[in-house]
PDB file of N, CA and C in Angstrom:
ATOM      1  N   UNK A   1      14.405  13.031  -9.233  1.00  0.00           N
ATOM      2  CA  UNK A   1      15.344  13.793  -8.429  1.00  0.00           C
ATOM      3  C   UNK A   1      14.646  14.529  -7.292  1.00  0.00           C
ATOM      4  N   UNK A   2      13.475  14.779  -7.407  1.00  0.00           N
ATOM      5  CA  UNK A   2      12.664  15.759  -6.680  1.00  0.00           C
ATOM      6  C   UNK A   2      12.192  14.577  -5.704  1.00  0.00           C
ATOM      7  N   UNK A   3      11.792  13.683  -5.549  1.00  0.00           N
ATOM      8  CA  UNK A   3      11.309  13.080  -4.603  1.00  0.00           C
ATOM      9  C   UNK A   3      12.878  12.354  -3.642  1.00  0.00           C
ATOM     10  N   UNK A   4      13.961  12.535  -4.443  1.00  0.00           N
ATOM     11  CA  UNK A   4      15.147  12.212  -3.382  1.00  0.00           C
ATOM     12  C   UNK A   4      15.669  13.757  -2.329  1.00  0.00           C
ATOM     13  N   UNK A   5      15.355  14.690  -2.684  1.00  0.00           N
ATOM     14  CA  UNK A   5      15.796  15.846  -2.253  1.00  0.00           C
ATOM     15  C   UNK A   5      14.317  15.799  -1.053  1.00  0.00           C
ATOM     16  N   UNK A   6      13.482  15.662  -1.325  1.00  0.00           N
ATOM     17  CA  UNK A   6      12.358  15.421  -0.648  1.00  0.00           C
ATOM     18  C   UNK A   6      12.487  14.314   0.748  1.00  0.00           C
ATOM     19  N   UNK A   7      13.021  13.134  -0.090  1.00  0.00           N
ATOM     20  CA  UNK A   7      13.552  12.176   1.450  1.00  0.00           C
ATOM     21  C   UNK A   7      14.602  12.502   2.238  1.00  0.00           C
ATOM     22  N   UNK A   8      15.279  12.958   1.512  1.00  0.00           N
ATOM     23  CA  UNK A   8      16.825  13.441   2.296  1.00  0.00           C
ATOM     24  C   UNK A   8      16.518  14.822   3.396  1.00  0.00           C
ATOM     25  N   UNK A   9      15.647  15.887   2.587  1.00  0.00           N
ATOM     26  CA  UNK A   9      15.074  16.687   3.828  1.00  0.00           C
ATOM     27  C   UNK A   9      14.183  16.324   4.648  1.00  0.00           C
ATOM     28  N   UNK A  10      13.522  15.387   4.646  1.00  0.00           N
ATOM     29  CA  UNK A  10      12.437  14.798   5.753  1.00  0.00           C
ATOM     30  C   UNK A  10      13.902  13.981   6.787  1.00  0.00           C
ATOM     31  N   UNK A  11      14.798  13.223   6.073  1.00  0.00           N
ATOM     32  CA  UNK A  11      15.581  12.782   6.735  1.00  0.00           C
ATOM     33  C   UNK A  11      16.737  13.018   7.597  1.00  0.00           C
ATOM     34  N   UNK A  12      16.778  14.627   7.604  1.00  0.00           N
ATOM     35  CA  UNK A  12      17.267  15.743   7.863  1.00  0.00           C
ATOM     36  C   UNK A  12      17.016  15.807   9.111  1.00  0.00           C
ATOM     37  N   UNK A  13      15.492  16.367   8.515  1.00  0.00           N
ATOM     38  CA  UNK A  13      14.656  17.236   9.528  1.00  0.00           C
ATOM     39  C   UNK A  13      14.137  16.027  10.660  1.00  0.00           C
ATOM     40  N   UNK A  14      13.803  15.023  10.552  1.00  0.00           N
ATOM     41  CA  UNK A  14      13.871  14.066  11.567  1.00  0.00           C
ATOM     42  C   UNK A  14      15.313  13.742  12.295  1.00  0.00           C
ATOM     43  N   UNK A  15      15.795  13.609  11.800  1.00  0.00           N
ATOM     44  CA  UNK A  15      17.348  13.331  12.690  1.00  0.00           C
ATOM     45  C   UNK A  15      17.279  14.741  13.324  1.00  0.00           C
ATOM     46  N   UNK A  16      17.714  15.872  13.110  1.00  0.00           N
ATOM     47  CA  UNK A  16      17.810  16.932  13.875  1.00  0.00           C
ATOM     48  C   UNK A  16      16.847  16.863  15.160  1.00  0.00           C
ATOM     49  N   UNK A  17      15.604  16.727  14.766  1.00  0.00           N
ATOM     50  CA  UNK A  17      14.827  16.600  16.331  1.00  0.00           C
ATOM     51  C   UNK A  17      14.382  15.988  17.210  1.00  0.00           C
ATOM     52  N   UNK A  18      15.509  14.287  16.575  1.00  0.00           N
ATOM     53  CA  UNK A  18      15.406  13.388  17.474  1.00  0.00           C
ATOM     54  C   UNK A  18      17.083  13.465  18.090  1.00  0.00           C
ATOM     55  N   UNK A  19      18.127  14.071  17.463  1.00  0.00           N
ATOM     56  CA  UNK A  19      19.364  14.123  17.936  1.00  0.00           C
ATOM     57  C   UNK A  19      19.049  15.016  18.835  1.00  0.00           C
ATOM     58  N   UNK A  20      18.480  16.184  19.122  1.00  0.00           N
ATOM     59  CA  UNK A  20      18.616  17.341  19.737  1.00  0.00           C
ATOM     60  C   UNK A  20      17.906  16.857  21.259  1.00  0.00           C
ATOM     61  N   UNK A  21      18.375  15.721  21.417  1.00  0.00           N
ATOM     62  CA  UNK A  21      17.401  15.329  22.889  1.00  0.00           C
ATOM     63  C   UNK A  21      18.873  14.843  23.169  1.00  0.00           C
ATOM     64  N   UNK A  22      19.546  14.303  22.336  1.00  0.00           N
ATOM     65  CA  UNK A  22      21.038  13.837  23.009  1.00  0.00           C
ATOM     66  C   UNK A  22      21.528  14.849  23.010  1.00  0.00           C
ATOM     67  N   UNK A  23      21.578  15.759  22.292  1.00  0.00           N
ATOM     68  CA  UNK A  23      22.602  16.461  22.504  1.00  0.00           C
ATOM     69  C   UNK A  23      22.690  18.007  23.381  1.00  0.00           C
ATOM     70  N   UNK A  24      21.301  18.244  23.684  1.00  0.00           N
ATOM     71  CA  UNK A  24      21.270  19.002  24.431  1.00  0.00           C
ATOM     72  C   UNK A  24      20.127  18.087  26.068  1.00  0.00           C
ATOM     73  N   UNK A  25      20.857  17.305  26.343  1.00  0.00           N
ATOM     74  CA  UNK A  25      20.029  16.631  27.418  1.00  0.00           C
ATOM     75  C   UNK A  25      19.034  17.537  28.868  1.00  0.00           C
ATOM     76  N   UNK A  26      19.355  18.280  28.788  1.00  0.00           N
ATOM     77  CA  UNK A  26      19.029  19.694  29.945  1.00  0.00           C
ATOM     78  C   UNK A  26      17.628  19.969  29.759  1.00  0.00           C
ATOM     79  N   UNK A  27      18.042  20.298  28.342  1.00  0.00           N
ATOM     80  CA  UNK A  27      16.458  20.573  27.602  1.00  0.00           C
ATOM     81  C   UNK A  27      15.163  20.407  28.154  1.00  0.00           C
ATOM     82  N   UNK A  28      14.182  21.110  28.790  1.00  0.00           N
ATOM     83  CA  UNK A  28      13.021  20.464  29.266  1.00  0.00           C
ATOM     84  C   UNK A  28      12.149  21.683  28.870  1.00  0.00           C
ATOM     85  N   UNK A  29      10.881  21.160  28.534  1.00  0.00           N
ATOM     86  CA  UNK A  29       9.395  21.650  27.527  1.00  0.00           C
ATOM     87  C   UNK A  29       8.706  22.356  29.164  1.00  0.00           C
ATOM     88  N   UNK A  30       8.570  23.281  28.670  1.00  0.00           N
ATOM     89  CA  UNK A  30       7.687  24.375  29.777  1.00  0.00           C
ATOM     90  C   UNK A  30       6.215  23.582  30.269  1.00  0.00           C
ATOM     91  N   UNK A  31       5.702  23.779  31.453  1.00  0.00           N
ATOM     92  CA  UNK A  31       4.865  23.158  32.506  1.00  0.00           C
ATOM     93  C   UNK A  31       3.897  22.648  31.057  1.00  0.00           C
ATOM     94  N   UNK A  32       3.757  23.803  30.789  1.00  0.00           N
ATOM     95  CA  UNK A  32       2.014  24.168  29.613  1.00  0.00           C
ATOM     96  C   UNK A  32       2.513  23.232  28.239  1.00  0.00           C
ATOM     97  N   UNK A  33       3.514  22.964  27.833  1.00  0.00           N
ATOM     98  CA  UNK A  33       3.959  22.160  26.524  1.00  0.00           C
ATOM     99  C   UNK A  33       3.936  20.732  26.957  1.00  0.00           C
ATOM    100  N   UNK A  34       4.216  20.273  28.266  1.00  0.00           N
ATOM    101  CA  UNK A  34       4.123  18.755  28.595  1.00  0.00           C
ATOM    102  C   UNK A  34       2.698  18.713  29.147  1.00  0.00           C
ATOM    103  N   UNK A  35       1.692  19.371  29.704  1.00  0.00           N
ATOM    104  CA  UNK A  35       0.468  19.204  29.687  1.00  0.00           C
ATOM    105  C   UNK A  35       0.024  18.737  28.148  1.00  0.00           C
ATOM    106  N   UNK A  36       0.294  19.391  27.110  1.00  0.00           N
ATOM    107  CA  UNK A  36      -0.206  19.503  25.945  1.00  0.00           C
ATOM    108  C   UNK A  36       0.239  18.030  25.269  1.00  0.00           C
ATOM    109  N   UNK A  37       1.377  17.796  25.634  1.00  0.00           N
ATOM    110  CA  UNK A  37       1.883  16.540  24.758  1.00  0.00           C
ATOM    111  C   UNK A  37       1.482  14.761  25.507  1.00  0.00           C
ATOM    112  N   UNK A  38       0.670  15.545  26.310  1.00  0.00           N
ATOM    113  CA  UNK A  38      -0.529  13.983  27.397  1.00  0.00           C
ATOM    114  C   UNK A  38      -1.686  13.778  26.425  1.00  0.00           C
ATOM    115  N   UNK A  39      -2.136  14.752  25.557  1.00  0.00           N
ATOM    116  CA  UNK A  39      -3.078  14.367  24.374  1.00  0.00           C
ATOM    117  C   UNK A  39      -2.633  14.200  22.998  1.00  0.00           C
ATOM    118  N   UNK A  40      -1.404  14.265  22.848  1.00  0.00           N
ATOM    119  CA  UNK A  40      -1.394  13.489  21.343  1.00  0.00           C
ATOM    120  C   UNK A  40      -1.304  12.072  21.216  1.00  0.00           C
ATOM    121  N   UNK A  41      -1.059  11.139  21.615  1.00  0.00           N
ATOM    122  CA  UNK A  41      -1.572   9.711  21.882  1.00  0.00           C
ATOM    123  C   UNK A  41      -3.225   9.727  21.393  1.00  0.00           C
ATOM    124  N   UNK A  42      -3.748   9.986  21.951  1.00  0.00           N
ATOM    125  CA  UNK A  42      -5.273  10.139  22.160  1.00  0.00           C
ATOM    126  C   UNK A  42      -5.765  11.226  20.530  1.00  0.00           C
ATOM    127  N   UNK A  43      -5.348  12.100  20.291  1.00  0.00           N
ATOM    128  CA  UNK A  43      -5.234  12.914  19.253  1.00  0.00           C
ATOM    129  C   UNK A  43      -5.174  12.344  17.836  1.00  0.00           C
ATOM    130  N   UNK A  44      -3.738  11.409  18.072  1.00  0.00           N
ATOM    131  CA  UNK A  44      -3.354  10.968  16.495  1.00  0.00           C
ATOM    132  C   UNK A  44      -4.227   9.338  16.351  1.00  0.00           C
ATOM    133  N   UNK A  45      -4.126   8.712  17.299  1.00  0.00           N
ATOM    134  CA  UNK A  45      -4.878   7.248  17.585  1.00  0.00           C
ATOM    135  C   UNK A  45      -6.612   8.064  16.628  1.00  0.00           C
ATOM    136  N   UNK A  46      -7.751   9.247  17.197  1.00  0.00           N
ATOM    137  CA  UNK A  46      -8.505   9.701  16.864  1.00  0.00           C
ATOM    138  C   UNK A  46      -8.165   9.950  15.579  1.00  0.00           C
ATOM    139  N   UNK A  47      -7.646  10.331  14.849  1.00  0.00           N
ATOM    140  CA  UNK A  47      -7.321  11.119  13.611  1.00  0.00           C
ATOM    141  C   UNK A  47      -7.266   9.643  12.825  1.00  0.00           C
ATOM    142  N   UNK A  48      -6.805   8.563  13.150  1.00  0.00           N
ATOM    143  CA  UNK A  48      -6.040   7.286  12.560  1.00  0.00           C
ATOM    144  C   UNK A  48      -7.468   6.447  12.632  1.00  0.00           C
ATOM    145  N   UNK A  49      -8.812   6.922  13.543  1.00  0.00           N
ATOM    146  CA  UNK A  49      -8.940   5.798  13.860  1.00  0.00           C
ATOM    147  C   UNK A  49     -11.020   6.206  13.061  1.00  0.00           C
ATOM    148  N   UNK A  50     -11.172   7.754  13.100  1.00  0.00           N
ATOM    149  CA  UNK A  50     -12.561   7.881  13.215  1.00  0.00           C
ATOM    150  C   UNK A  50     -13.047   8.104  11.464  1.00  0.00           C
ATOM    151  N   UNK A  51     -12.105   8.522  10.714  1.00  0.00           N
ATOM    152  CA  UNK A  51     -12.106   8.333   9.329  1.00  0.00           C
ATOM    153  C   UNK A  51     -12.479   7.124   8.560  1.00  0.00           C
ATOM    154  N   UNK A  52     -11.825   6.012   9.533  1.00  0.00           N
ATOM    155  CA  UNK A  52     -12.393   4.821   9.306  1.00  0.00           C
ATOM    156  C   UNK A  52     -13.566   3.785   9.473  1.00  0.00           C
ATOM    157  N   UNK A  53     -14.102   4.580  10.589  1.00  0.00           N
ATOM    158  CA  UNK A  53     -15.745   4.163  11.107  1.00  0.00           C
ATOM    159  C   UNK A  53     -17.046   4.730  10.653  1.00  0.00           C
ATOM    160  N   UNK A  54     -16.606   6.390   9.543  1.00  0.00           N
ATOM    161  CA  UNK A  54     -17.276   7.105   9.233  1.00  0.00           C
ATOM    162  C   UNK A  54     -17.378   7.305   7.964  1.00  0.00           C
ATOM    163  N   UNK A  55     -16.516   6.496   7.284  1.00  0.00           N
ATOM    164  CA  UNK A  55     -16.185   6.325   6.029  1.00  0.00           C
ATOM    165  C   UNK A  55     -15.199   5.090   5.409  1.00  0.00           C
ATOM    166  N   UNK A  56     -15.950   4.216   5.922  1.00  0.00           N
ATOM    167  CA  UNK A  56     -15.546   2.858   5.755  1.00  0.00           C
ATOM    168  C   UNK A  56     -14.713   2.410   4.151  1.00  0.00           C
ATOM    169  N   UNK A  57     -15.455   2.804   3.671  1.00  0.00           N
ATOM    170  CA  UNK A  57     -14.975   2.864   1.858  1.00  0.00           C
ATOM    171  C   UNK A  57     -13.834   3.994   1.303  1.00  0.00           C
ATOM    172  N   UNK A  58     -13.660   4.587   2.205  1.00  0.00           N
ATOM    173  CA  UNK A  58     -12.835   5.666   2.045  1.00  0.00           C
ATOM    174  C   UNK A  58     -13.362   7.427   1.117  1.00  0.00           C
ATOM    175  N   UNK A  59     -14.558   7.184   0.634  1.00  0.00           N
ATOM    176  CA  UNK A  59     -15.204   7.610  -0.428  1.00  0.00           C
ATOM    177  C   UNK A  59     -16.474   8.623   0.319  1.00  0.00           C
ATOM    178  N   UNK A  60     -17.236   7.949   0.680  1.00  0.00           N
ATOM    179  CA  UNK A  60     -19.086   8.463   0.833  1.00  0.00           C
ATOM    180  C   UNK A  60     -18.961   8.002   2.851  1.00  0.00           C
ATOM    181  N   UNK A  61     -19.882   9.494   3.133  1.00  0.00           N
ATOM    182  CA  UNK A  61     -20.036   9.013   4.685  1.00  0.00           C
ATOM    183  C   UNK A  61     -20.853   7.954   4.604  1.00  0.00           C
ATOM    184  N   UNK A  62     -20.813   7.279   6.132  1.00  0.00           N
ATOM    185  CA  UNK A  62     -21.903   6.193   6.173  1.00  0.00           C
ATOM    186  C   UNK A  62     -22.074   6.096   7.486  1.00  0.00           C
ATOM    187  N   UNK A  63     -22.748   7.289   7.805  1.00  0.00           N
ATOM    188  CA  UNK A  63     -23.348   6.858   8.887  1.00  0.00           C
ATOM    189  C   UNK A  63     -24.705   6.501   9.013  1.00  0.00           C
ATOM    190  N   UNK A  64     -24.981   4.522   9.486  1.00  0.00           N
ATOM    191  CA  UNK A  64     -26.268   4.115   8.664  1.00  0.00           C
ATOM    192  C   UNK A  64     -26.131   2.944   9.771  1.00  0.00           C
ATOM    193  N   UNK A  65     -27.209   2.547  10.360  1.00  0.00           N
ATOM    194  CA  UNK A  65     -27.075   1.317  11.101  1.00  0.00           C
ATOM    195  C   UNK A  65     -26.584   0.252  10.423  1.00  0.00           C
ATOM    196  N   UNK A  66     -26.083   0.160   9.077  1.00  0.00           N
ATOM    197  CA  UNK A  66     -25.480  -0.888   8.385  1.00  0.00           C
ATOM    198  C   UNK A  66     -24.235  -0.949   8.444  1.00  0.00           C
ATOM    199  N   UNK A  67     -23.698   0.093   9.008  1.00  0.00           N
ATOM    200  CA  UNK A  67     -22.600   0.667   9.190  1.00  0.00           C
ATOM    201  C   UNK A  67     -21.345  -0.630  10.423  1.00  0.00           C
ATOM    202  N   UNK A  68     -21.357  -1.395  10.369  1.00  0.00           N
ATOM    203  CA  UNK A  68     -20.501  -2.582  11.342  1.00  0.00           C
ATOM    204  C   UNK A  68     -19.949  -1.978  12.008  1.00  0.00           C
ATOM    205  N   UNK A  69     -18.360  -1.006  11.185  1.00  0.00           N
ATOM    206  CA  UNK A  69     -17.407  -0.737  11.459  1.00  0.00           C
ATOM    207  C   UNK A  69     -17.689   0.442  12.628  1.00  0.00           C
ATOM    208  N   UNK A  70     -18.921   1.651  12.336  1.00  0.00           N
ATOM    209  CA  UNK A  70     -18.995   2.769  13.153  1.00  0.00           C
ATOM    210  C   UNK A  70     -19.880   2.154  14.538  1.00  0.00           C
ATOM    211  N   UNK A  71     -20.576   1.070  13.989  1.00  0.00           N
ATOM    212  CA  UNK A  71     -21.723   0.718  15.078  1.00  0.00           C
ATOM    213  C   UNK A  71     -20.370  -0.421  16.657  1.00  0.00           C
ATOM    214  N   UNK A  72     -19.613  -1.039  15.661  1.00  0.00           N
ATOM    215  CA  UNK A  72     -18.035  -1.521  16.433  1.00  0.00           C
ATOM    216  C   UNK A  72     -17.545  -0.529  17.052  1.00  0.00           C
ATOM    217  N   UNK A  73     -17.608   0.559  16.771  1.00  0.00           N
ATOM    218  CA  UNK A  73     -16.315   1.472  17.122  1.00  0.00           C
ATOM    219  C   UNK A  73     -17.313   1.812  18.422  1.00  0.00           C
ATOM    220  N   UNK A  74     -17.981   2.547  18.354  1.00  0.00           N
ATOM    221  CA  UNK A  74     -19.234   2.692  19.165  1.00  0.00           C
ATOM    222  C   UNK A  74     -18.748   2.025  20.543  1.00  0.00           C
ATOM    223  N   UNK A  75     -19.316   0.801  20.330  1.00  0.00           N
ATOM    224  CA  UNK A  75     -19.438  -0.450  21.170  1.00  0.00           C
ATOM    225  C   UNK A  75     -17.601  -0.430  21.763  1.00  0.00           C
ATOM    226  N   UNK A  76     -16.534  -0.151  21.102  1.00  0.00           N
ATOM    227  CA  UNK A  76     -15.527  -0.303  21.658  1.00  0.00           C
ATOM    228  C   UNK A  76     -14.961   0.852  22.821  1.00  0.00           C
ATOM    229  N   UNK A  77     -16.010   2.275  22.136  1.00  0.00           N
ATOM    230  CA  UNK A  77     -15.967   3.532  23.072  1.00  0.00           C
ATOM    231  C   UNK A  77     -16.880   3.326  24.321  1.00  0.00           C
ATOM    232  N   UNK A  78     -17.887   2.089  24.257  1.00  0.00           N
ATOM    233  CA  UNK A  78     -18.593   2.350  25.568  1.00  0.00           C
ATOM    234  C   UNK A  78     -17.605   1.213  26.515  1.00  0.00           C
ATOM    235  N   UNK A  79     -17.601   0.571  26.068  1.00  0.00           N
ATOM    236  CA  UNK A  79     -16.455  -0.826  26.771  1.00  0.00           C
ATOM    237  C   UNK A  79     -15.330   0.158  27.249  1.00  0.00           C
ATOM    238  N   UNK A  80     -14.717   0.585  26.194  1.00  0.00           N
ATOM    239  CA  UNK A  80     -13.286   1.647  27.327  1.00  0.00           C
ATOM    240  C   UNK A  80     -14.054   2.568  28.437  1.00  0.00           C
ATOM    241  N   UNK A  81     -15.130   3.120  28.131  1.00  0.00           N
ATOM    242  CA  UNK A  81     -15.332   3.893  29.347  1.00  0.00           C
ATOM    243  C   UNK A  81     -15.965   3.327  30.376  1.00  0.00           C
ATOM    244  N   UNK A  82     -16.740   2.392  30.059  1.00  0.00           N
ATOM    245  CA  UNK A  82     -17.256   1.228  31.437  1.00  0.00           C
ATOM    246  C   UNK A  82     -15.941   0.546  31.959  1.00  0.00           C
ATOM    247  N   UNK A  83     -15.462   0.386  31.155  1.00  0.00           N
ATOM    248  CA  UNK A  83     -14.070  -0.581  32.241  1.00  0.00           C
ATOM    249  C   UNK A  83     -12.618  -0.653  32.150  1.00  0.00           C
ATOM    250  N   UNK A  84     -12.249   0.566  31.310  1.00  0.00           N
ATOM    251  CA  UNK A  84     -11.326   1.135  31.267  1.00  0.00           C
ATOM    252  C   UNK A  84     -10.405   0.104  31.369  1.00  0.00           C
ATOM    253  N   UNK A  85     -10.578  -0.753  30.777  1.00  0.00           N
ATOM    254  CA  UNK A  85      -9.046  -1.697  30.232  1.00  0.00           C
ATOM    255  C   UNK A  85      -9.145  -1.935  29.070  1.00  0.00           C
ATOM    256  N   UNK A  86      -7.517  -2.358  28.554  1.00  0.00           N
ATOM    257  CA  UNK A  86      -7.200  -2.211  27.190  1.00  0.00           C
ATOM    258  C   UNK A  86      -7.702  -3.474  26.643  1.00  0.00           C
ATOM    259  N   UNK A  87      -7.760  -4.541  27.693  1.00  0.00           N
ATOM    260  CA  UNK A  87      -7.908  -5.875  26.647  1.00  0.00           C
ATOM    261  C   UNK A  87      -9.334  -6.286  26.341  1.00  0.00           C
ATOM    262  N   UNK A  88     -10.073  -5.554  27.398  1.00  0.00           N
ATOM    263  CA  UNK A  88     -11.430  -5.474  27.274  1.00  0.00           C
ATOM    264  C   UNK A  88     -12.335  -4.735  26.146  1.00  0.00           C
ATOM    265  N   UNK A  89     -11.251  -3.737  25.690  1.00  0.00           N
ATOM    266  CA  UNK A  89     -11.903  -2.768  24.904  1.00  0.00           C
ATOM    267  C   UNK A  89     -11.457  -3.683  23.575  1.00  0.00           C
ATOM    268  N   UNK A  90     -10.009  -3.810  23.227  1.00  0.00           N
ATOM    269  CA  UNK A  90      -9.879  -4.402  22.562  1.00  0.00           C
ATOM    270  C   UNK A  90     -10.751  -6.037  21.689  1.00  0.00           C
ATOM    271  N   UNK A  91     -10.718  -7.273  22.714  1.00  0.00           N
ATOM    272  CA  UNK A  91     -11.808  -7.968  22.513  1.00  0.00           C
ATOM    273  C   UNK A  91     -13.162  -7.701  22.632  1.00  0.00           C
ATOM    274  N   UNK A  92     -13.562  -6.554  22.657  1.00  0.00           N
ATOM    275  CA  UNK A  92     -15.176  -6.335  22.775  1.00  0.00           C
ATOM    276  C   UNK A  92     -15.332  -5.566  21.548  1.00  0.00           C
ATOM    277  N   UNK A  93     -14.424  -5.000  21.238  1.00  0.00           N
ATOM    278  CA  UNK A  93     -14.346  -4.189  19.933  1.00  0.00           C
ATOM    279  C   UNK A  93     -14.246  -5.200  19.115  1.00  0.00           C
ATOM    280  N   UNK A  94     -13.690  -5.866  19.068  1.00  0.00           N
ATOM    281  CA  UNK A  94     -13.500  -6.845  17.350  1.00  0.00           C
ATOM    282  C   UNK A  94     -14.350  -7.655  17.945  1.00  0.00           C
ATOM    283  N   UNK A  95     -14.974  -8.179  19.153  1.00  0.00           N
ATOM    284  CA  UNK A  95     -16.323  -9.271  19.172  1.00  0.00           C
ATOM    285  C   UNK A  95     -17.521  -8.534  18.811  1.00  0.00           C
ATOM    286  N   UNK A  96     -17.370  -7.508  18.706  1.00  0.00           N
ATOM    287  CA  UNK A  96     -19.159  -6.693  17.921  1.00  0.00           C
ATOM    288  C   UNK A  96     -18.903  -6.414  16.627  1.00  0.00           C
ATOM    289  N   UNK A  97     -17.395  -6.201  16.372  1.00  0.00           N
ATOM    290  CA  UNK A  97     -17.444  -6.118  15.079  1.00  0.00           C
ATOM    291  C   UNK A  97     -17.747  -7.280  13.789  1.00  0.00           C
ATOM    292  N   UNK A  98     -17.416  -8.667  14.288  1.00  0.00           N
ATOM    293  CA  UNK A  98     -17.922  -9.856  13.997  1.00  0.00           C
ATOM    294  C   UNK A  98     -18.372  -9.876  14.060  1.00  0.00           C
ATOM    295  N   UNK A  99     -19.327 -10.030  15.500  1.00  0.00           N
ATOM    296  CA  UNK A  99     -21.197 -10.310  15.389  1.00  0.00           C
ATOM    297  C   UNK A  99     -22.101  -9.166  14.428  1.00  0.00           C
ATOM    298  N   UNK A 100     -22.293  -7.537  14.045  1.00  0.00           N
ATOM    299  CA  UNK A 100     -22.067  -7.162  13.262  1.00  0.00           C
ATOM    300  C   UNK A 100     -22.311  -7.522  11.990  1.00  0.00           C
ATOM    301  N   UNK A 101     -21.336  -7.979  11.711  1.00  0.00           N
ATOM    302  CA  UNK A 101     -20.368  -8.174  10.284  1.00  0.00           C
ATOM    303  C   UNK A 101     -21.279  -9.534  10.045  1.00  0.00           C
ATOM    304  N   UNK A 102     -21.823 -10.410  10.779  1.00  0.00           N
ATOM    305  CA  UNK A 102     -22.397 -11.914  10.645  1.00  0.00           C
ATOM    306  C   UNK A 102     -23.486 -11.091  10.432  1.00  0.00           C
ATOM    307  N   UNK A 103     -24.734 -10.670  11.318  1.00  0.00           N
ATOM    308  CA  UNK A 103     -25.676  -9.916  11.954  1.00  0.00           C
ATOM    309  C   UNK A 103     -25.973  -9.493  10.206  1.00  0.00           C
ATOM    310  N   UNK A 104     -25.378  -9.084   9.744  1.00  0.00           N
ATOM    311  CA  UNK A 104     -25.365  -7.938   8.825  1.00  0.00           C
ATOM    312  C   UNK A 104     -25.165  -8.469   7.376  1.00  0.00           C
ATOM    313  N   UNK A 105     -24.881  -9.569   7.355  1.00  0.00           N
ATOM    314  CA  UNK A 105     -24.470 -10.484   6.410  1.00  0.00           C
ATOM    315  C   UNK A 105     -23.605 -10.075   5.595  1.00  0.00           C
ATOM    316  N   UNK A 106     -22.339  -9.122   5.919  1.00  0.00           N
ATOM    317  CA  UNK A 106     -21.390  -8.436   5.308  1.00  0.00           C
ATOM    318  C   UNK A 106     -19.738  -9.443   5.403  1.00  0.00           C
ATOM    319  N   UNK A 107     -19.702 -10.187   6.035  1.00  0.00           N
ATOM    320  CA  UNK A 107     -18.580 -11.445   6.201  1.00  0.00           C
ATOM    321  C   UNK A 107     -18.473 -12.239   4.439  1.00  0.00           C
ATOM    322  N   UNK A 108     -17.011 -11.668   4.416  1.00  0.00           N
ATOM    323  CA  UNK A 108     -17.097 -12.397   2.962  1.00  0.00           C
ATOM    324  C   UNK A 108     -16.539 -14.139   2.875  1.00  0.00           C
ATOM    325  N   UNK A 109     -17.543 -14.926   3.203  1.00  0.00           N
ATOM    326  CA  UNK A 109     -17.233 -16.947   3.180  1.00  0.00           C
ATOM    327  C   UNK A 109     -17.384 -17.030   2.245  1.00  0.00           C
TER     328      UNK A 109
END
């Protein structure tokens, strides 16, 4: 019973503050609140993304040149800032993470 009273208020509380854009359309977030909301993209992507390069196992840090996943991530942060495109970062990120992963003899064939 406790975990339905639980969905129904999350389901609540989400509808309310996605309705409240229809229904009060006027509505607009002060200069300093839409500055602020240009970094959560960048914020939650970080939160989603560095847990996983630093703790691959979910368990024990590993930061260790054996490390594929952090030594990938790496390699995918210098590619976005040398050339600042998405598809570049993207295929350069999973092409080191393979070579890597071979490199490293961690590929499970």
């Amino acid at each position: 019973m406790n975990n339905w009273i639980l969905i129904l208020g999350m389901l609540a509380i989400t509808f309310a503050i996605r309705y409240s854009f229809f229904a009060f359309p006027h509505l607009r977030f002060p200069p300093l609140a839409r500055q602020g909301l240009h970094y959560v993209p960048t914020a939650v992507l970080t939160a989603i993304v560095v847990p996983g390069m630093v703790m691959p196992d979910g368990q024990d840090w590993a930061l260790r040149l054996d490390n594929a996943y952090l030594l990938a991530g790496l390699a995918a942060i210098a590619i976005a800032a040398l050339s600042r495109h998405l598809l570049a970062t993207i295929g350069g990120g999973l092409l080191a993470f393979f070579v890597l992963r071979w490199a490293l003899g961690q590929l499970p064939l």
